[in-house]
Protein backbone atom coordinates (compact mmCIF):
# COMPACT_ATOMS: atom_id res chain seq x y z
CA UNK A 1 14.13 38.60 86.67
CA UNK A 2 17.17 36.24 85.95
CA UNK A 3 17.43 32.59 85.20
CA UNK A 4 20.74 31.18 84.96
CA UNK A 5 21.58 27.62 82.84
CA UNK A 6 23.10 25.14 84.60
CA UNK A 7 25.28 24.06 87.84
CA UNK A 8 26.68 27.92 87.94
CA UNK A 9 29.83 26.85 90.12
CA UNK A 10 31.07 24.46 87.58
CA UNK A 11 30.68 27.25 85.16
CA UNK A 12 32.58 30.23 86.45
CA UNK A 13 35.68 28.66 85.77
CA UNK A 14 34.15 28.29 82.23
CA UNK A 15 33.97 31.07 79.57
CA UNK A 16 31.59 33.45 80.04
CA UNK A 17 29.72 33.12 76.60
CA UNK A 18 28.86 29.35 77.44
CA UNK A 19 26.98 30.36 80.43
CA UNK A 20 23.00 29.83 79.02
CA UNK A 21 20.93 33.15 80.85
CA UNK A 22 18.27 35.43 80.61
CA UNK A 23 17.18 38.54 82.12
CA UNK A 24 14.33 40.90 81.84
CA UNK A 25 15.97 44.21 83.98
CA UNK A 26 14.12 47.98 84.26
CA UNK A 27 16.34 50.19 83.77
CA UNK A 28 16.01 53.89 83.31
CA UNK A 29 12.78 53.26 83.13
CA UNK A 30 12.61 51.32 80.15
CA UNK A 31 13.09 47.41 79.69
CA UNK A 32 15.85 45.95 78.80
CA UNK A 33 16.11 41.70 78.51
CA UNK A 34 19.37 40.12 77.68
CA UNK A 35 19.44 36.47 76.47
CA UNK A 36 22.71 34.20 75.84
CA UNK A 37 21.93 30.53 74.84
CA UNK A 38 24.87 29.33 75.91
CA UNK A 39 26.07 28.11 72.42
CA UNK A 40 29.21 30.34 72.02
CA UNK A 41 27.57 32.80 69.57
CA UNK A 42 26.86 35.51 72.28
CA UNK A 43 24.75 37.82 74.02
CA UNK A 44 21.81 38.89 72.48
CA UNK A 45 19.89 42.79 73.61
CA UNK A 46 16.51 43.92 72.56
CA UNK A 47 15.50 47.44 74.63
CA UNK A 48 11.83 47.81 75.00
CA UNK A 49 10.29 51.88 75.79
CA UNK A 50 6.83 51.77 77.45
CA UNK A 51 4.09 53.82 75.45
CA UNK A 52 3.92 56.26 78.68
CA UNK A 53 7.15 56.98 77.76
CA UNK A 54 8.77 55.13 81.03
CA UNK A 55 7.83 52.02 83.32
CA UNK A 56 8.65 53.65 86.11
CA UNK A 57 5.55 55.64 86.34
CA UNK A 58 3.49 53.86 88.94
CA UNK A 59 1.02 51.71 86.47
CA UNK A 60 0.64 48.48 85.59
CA UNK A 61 2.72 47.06 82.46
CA UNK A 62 2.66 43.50 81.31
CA UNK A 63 6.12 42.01 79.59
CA UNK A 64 6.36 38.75 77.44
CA UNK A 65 8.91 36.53 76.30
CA UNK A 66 8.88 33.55 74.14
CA UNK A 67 10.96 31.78 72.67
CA UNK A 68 10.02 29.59 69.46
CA UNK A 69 12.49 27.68 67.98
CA UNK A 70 15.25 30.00 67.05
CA UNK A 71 13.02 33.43 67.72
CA UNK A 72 12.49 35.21 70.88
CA UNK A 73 9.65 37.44 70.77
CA UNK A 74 9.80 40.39 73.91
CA UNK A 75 6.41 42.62 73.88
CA UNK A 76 5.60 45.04 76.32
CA UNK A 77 2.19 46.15 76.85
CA UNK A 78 0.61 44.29 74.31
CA UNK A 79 2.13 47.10 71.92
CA UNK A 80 5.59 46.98 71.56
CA UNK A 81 7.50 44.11 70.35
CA UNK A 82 11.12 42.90 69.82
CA UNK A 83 12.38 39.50 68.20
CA UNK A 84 15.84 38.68 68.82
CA UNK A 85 17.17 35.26 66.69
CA UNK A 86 19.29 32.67 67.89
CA UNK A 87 22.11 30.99 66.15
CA UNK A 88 20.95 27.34 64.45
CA UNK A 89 22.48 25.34 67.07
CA UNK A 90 20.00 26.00 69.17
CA UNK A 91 16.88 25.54 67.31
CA UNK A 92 15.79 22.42 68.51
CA UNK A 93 17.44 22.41 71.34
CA UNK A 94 16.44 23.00 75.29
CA UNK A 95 17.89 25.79 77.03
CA UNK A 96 17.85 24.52 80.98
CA UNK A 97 17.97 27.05 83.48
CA UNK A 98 18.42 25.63 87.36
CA UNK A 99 18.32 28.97 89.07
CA UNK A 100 15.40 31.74 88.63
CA UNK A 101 15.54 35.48 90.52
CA UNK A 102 12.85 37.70 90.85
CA UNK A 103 13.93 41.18 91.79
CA UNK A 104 17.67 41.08 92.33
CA UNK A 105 20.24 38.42 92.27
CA UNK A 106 22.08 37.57 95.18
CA UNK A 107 25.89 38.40 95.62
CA UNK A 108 28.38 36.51 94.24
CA UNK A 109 25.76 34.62 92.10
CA UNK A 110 25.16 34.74 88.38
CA UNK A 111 27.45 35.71 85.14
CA UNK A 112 29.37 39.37 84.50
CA UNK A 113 27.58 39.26 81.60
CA UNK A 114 24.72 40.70 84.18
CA UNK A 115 24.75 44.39 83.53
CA UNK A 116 23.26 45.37 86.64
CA UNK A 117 23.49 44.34 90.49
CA UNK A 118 20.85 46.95 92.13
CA UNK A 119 17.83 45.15 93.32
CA UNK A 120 14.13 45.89 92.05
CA UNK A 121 11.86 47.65 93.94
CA UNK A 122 8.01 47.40 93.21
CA UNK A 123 6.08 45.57 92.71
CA UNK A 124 5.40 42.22 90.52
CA UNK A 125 1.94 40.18 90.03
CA UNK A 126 1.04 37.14 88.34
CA UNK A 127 4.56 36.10 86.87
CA UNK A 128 4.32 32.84 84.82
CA UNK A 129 6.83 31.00 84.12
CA UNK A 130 7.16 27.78 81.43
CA UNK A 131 2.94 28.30 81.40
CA UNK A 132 2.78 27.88 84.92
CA UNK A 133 1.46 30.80 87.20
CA UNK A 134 4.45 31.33 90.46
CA UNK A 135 2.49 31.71 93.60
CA UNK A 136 4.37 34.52 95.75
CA UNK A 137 1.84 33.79 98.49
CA UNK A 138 3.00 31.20 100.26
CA UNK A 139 6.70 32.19 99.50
């Protein structure tokens, strides 16, 4: 899952640390989300190992993020949990992402700050985003 800040052409031409993103990527079976405000202080990592050992084994696992104020809490499977802390220029303010992916982000889209290109393949149920449940139904 990616969600990138902004009008994205207008910002390739800027630096790369201004570009507001997230992203919440399995890799090697483990999770890994990356979050960059967009306020010039950088990228921000938090690595996340399923109890299981790996995600990639065929169950179920549920992933959070939330972000209050300058803290971004990460938990996966109600067990493990990660906070990552912004820099104070963003503590009252509203990160806007204009572009969400779910399972792979399409070429020539997105930041380099992106570690990974491969798409996902699996499978993803009841993803809510800004409190509101994404219906993949009708998509």
């Amino acid at each position: 899952l990616a969600a990138l800040g902004g009008d994205v052409e207008k910002q390739r031409d800027r630096e790369e640390s201004h570009v507001p993103f997230f992203s919440i990527m399995l890799i090697g079976g483990n999770i890994e989300v990356h979050v960059n405000p967009g306020d010039g202080t950088g990228l921000r990592k938090a690595l996340l190992h399923a109890s299981t050992g790996t995600c990639s084994d065929g169950q179920a696992h549920s992933i959070s993020l939330v972000r209050n104020r300058r803290i971004i809490t990460v938990q996966l499977d109600e067990n493990n949990r990660v906070e990552m802390k912004l820099g104070p220029l963003v503590e009252s303010r509203t990160i806007n992402m204009s572009n969400l992916y779910v399972g792979g982000i399409p070429e020539g889209e997105g930041t380099s700050l992106l570690t990974t290109r491969r798409s996902f393949h699996g499978c993803i149920k009841d993803l809510i985003f800004n409190l509101e449940l994404l219906d993949f139904n009708s998509a």
